[in-house]
Protein backbone atom coordinates (compact mmCIF):
# COMPACT_ATOMS: atom_id res chain seq x y z
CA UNK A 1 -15.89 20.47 -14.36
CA UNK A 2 -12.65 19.08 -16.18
CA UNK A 3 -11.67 15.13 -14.74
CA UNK A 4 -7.66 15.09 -14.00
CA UNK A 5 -5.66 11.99 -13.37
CA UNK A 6 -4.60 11.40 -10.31
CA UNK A 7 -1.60 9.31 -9.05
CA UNK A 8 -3.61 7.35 -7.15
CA UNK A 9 -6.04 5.84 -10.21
CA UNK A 10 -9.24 7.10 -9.06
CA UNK A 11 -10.41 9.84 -11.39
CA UNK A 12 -10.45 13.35 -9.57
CA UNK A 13 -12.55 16.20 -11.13
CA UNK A 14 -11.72 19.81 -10.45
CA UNK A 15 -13.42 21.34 -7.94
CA UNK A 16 -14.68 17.45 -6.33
CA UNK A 17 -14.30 17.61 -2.73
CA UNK A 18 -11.52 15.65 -0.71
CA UNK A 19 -14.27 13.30 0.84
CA UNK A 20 -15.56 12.61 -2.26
CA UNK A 21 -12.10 11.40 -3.68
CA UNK A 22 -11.21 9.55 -0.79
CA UNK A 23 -14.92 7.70 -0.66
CA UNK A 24 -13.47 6.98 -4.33
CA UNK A 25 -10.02 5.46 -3.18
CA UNK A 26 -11.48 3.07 -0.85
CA UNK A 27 -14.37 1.99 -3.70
CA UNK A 28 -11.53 0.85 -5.53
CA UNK A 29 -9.30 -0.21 -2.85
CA UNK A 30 -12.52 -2.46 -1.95
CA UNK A 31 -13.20 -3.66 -5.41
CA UNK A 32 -9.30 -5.15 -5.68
CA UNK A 33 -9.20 -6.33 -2.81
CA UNK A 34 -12.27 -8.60 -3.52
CA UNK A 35 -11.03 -9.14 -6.90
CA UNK A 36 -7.94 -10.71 -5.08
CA UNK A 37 -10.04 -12.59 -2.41
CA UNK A 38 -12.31 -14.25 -5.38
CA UNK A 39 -9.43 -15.01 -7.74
CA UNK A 40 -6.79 -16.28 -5.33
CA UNK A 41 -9.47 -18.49 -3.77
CA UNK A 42 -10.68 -20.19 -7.44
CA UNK A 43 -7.42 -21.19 -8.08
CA UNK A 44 -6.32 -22.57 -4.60
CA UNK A 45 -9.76 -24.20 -4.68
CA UNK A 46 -9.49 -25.85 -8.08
CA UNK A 47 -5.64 -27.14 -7.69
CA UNK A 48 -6.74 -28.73 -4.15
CA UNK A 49 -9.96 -30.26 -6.09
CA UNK A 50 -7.92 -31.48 -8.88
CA UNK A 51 -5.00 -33.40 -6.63
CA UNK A 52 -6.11 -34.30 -4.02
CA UNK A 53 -10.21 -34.67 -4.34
CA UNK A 54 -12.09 -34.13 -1.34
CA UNK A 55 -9.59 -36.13 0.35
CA UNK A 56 -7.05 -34.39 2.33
CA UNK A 57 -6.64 -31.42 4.28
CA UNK A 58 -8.26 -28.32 2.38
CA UNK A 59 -5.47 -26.07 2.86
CA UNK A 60 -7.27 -23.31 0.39
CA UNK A 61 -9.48 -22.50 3.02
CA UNK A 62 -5.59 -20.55 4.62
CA UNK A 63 -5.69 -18.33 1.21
CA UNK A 64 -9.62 -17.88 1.87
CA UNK A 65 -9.01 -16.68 5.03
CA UNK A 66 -6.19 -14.41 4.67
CA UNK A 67 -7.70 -12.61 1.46
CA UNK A 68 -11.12 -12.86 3.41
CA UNK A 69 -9.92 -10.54 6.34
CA UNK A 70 -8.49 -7.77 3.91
CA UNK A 71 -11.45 -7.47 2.47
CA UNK A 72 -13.27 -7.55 5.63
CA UNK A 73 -11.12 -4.97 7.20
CA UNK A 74 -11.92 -2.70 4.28
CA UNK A 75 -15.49 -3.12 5.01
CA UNK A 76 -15.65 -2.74 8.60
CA UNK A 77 -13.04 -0.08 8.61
CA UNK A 78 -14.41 1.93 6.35
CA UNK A 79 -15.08 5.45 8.11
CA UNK A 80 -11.56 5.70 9.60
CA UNK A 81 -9.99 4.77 5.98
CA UNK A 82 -11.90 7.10 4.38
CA UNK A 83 -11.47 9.89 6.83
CA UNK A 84 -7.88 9.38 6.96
CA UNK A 85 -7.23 9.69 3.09
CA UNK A 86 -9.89 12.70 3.51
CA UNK A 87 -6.83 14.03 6.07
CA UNK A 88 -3.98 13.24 3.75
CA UNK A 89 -5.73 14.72 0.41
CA UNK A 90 -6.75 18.29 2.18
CA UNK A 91 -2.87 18.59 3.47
CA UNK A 92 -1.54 17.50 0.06
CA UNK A 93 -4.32 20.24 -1.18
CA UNK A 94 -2.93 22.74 1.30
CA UNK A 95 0.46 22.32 0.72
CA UNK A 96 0.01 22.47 -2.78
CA UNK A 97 -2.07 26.14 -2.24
CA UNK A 98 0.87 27.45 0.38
CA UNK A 99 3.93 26.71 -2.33
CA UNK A 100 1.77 28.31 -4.96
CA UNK A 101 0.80 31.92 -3.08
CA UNK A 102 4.60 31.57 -2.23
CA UNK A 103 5.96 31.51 -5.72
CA UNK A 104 6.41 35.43 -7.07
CA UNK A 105 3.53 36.38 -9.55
CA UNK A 106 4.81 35.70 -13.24
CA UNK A 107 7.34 39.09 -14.08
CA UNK A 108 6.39 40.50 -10.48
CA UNK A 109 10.23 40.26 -9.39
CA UNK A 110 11.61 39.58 -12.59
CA UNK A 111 15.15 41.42 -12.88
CA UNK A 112 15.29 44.45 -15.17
CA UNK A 113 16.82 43.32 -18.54
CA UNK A 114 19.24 45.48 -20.26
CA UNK A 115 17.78 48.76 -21.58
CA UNK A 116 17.77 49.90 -24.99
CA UNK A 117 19.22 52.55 -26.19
């Protein structure tokens, strides 16, 4: 099997199924968004700690919370994400099979040229 790039990121090998790309999607739609949750939450975290203490309101935990519940819905979501990029990938597939049996075999139709003499 030869990998491909795909638009979306994820490496897609010919002949790999549309499950298995989508299971791949949402791997790496998961691993960002945790990425995003962890990093955004340091940095709220250490600017609170380092102006205000312990004293105060700790606003960070709002940043927490909303990067928290994307990653969350990821996780507990996870059947219907994948099944629905299964969907999309398979009609993208399908489309891309119906334009190609439409499109005349190379020289099949091709117009006669001039003749020689």
């Amino acid at each position: 099997m030869r990998a491909v790039a795909s638009n979306s990121g994820v490496p897609a090998t010919l002949g790999s199924s549309a499950a298995s790309q989508a299971l791949a999607e949402w791997h790496k739609d998961r691993r960002e968004a945790l990425w995003t949750f962890l990093s955004a939450s340091l940095i709220c975290w250490v600017i609170w700690l380092g102006t205000s203490g312990t004293d105060g309101f700790p606003w960070p935990i709002f940043v927490s919370l909303g990067t928290g519940l994307h990653v969350g819905r990821l996780q507990v979501m996870k059947s219907s994400i994948v099944s629905a990029e299964t969907a999309r990938l398979e009609r993208k597939q399908a489309a891309r099979e119906l334009k190609a049996a439409q499109r005349p075999a190379d020289g099949a139709q091709a117009e006669p040229g001039p003749s020689a003499p």
